[in-house]
Protein backbone atom coordinates (compact mmCIF):
# COMPACT_ATOMS: atom_id res chain seq x y z
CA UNK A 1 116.78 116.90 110.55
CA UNK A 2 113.81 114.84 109.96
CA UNK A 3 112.81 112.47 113.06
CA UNK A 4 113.28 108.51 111.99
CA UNK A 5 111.12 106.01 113.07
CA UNK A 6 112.70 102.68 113.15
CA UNK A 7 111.22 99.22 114.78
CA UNK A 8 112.85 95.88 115.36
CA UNK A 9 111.00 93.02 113.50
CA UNK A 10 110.50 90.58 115.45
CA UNK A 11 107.74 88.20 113.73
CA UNK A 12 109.41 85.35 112.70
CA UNK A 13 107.68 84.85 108.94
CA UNK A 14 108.22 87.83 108.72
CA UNK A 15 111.94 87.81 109.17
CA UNK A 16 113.14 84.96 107.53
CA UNK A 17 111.21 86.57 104.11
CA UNK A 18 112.47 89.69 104.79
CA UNK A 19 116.68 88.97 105.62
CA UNK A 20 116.14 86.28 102.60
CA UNK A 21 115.21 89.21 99.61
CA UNK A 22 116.69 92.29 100.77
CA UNK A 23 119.63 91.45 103.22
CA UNK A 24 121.99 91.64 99.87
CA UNK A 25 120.64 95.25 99.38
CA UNK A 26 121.20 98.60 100.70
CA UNK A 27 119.94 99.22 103.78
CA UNK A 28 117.32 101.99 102.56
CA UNK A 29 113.24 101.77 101.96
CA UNK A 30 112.10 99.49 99.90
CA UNK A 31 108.78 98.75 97.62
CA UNK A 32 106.96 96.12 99.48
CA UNK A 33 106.49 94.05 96.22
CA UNK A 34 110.17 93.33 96.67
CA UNK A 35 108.82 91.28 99.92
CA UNK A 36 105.57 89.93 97.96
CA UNK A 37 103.45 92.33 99.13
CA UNK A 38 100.73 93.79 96.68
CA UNK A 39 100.36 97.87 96.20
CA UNK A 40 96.49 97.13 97.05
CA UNK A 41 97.18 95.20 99.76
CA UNK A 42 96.63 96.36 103.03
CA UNK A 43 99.25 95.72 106.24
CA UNK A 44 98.74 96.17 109.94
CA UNK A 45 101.24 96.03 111.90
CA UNK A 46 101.13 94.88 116.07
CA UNK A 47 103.75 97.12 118.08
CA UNK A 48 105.52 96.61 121.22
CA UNK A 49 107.56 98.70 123.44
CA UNK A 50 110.81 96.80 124.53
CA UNK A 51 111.57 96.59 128.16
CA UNK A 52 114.29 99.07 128.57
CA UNK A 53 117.75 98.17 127.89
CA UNK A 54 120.91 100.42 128.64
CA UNK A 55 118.56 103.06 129.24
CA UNK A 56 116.38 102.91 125.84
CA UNK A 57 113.15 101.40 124.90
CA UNK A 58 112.84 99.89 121.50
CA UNK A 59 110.22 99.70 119.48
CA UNK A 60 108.97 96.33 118.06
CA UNK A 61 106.69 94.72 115.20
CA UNK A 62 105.50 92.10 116.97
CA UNK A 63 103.62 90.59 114.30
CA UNK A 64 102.73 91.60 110.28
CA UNK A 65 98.65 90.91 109.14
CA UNK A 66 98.73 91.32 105.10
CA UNK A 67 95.04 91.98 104.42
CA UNK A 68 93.87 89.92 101.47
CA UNK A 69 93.80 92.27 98.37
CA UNK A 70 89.86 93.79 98.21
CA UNK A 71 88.25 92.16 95.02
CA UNK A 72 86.98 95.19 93.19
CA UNK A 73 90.88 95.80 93.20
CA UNK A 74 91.72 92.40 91.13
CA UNK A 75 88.85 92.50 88.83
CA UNK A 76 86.14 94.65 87.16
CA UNK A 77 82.71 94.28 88.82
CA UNK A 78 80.04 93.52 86.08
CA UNK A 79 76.49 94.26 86.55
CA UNK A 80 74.40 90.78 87.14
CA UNK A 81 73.17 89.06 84.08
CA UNK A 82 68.94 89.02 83.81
């Protein structure tokens, strides 16, 4: 069996965006353009470890940083006019 890695989100924006678009959908992985995320976009994500509770500690995403999508990635670069 492979190991699963789940986390709690627990960044508010984050939340709301996410329950909003896939909360009607299976509960599965999902393209992160179906959240408004960019393939050339880069995220970081902050985790926490949960104090424990009934004997487990749960993992959280504290907060979600969506890097702003490098330019080179939007556009060709054009050699500078003379």
């Amino acid at each position: 069996m492979m190991p699963t890695n789940r986390a709690w989100i627990t960044d508010p924006a984050w939340t709301t965006r996410i329950v909003r678009k896939l909360l009607p959908l299976e509960r599965v992985a999902h393209p992160q353009e179906m959240v408004g995320i960019s393939k050339a976009s880069e995220i970081l994500f902050t985790i926490s470890l949960g104090e424990a509770f009934k004997g487990y500690c749960y993992k959280l995403v504290a907060a979600i940083v969506v890097l702003p999508t490098p330019l080179n990635a939007t556009r060709s670069v054009q050699a500078p006019r003379k």
